[in-house]
Protein backbone atom coordinates (compact mmCIF):
# COMPACT_ATOMS: atom_id res chain seq x y z
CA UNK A 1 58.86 -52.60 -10.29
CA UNK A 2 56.82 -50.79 -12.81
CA UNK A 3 53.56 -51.24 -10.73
CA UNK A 4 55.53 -49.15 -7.94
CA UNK A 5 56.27 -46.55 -9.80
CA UNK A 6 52.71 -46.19 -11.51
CA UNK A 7 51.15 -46.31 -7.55
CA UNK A 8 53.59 -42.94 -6.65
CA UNK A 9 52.39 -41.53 -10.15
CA UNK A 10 48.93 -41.83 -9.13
CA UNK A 11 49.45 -41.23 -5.33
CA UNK A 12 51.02 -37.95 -6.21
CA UNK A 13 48.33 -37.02 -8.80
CA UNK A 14 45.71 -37.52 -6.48
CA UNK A 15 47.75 -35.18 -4.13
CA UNK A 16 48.02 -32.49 -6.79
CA UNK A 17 44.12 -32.71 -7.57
CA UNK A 18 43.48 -32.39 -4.58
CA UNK A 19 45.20 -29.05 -3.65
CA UNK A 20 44.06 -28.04 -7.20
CA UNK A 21 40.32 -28.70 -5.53
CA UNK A 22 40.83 -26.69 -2.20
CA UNK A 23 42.54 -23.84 -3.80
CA UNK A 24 39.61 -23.31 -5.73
CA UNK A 25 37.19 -23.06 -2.76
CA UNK A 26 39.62 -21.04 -1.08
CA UNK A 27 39.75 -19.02 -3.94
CA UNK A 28 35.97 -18.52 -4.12
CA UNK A 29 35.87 -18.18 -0.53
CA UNK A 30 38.15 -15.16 0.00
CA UNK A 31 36.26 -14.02 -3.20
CA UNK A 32 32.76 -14.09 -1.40
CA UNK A 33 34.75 -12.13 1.55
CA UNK A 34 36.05 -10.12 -0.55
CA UNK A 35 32.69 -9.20 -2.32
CA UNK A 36 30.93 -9.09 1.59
CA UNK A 37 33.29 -7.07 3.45
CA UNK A 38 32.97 -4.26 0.48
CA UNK A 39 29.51 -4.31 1.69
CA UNK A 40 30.33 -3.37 5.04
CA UNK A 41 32.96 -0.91 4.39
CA UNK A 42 32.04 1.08 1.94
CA UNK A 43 29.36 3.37 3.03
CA UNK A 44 26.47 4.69 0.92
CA UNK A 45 24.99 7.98 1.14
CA UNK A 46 21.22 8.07 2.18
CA UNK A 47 18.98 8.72 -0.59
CA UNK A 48 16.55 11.33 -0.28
CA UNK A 49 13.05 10.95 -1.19
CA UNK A 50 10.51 13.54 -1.91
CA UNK A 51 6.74 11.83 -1.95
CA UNK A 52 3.76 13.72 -2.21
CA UNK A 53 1.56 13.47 1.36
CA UNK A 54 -1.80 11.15 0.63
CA UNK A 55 -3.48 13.09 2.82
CA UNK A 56 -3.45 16.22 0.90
CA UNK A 57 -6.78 15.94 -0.83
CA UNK A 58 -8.97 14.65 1.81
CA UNK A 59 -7.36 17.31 4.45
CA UNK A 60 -8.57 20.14 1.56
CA UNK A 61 -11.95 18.16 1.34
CA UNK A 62 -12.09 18.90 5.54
CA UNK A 63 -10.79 22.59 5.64
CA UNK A 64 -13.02 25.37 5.53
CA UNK A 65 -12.76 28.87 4.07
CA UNK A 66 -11.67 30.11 7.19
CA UNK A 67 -8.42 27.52 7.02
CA UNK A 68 -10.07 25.15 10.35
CA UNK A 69 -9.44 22.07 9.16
CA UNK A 70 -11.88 18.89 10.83
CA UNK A 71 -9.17 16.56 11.90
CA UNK A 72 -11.63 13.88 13.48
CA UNK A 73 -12.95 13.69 9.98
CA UNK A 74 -9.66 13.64 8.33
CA UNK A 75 -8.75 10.51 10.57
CA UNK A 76 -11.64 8.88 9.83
CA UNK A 77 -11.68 8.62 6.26
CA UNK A 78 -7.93 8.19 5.77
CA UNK A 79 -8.60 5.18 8.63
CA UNK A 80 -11.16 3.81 5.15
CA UNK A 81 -9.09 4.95 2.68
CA UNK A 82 -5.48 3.63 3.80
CA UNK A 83 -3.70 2.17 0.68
CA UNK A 84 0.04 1.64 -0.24
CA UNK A 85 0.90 5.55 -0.61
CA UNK A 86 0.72 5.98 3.73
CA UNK A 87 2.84 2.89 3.60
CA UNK A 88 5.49 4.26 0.85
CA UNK A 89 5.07 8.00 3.13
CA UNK A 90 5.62 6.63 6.74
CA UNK A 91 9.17 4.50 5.22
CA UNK A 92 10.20 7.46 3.70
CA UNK A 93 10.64 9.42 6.88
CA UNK A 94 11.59 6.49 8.52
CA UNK A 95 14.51 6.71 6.93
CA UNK A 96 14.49 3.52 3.76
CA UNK A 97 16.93 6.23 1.83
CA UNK A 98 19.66 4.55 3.77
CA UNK A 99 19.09 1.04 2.37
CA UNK A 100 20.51 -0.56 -0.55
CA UNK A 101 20.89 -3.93 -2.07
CA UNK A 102 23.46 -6.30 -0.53
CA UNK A 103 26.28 -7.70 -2.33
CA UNK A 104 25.14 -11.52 -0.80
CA UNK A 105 21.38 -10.42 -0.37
CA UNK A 106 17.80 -9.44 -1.93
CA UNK A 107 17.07 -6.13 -1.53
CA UNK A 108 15.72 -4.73 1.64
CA UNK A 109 12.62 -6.30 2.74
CA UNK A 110 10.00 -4.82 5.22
CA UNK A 111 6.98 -5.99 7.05
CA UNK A 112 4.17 -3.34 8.20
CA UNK A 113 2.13 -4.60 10.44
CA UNK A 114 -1.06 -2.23 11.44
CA UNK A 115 -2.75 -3.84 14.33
CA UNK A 116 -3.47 -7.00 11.73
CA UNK A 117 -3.74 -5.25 8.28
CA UNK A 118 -0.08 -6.63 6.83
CA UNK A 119 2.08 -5.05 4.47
CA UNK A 120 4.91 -5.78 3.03
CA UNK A 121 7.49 -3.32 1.35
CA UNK A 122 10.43 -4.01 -1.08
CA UNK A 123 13.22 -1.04 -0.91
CA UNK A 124 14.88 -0.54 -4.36
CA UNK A 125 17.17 1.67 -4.96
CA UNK A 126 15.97 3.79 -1.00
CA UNK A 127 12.26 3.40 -3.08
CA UNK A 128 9.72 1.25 -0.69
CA UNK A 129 7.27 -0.10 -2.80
CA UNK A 130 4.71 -1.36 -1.01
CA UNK A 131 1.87 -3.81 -1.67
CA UNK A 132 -1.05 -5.67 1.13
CA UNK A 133 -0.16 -8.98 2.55
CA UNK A 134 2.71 -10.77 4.43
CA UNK A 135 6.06 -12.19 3.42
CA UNK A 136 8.17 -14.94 4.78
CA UNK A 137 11.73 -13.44 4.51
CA UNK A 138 11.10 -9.93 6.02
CA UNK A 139 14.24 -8.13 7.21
CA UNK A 140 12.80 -6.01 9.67
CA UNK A 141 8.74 -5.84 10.77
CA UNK A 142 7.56 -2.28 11.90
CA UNK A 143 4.43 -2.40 14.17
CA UNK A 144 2.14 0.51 14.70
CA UNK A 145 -1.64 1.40 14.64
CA UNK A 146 -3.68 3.10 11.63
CA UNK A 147 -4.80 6.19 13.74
CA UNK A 148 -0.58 6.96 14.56
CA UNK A 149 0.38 6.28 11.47
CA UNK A 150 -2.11 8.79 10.05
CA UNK A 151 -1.26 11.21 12.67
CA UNK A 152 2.42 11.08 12.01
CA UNK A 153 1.21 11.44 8.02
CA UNK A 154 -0.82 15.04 9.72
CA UNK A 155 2.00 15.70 11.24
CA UNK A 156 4.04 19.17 10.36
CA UNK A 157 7.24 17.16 10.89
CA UNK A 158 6.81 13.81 10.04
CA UNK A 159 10.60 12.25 10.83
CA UNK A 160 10.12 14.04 14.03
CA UNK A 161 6.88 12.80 14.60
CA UNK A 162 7.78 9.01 13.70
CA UNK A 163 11.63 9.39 16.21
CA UNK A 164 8.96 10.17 19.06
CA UNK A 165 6.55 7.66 17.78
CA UNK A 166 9.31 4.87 18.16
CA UNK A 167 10.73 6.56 21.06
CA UNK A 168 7.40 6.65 23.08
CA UNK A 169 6.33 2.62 22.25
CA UNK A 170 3.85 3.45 19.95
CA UNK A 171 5.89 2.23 16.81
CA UNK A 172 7.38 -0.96 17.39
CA UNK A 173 10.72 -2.01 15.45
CA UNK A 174 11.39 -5.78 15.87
CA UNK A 175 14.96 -6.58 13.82
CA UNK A 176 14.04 -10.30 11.94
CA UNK A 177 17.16 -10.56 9.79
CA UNK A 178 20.82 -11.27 10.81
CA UNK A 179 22.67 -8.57 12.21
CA UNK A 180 25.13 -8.73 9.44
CA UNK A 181 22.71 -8.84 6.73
CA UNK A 182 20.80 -5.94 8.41
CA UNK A 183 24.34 -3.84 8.75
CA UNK A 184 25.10 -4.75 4.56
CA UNK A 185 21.70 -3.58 3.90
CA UNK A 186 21.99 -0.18 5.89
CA UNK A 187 19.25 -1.09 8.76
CA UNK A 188 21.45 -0.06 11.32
CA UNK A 189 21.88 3.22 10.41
CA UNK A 190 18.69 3.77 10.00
CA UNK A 191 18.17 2.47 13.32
CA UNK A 192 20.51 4.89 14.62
CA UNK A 193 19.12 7.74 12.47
CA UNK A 194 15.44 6.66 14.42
CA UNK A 195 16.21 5.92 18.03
CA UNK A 196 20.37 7.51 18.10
CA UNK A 197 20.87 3.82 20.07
CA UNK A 198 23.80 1.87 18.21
CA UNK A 199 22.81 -1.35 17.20
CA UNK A 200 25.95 -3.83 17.90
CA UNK A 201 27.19 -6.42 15.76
């Protein structure tokens, strides 16, 4: 008799523990959706960025008195020349003010690939910094040659320049990351912002 009733003690303990157990993952769960969805709703403003053009001193090394300005020359030595500061440039007017750090992700990550010279760009804070070489967990790889993105760098209006760039082929934008991860890290409107396609989920 006593053995019965410590077998229903224990059968009903082991009951409790386990609700105890999945209300604490449920818990977490609706937590992490919690935390995920804020992500999604709540909409940051784009952050503007004001970077000096790289160009500037080598396109006053190739103007004249008279204001004529040698672009062949230009192209060519900014072609030698190219560092991270055309890089940091080109995101800028392609919009990286609208990213931000997701609540469940690394900050934005971006791939530049220029006809086989990688680069790779972390976005902090809508600030690409951007250094040579690939990465292995790129968000979003942007494909274009040295000679356009040097032109769109030339250009009077660069974010002009760079919607007709993507527009036209020339600058290729191949989405690696998860939709959702892209939309919580502000890709998609910058994708709209670029091409004014909508990007569905």
């Amino acid at each position: 008799m006593v053995n019965q009733e410590v077998l229903v003690r224990n059968k009903y303990r082991t009951t409790k523990k386990v609700i105890k157990v999945l209300l604490v993952i449920f818990a977490v769960i609706l937590i992490l959706l919690i935390v995920f969805a804020a992500g999604f709703l709540i909409k940051k403003p784009k952050i503007e960025i004001h970077l000096e053009n790289p160009l500037a001193g080598i396109t006053l090394k190739y103007t004249n008195e008279a204001g004529y300005t040698n672009r062949t020359a230009v192209i060519e030595e900014a072609v030698i020349e190219f560092n991270e500061d055309y890089i940091n440039y080109i995101l800028a007017a392609l919009g990286v003010g609208y990213l931000h750090k997701s609540p469940l992700f690394e900050n934005p990550l971006i791939e530049f690939d220029l006809e086989g010279d990688v680069w790779n760009s972390e976005v902090t804070e809508g600030m690409p910094g951007s250094e040579r070489g690939s990465i292995d967990n790129e968000d979003l790889r942007i494909s274009i040659s040295k000679e356009e993105a040097i032109e769109a760098i030339l250009s009077e209006n660069i974010e002009e320049f760079m919607k007709e760039s993507v527009s036209n082929g020339n600058t290729k934008i191949e989405m690696i990351a998860g939709k959702p991860e892209l939309f919580s890290k502000g890709y998609l409107e910058m994708y709209k912002e670029l091409t004014g396609k909508e990007v569905s989920l």
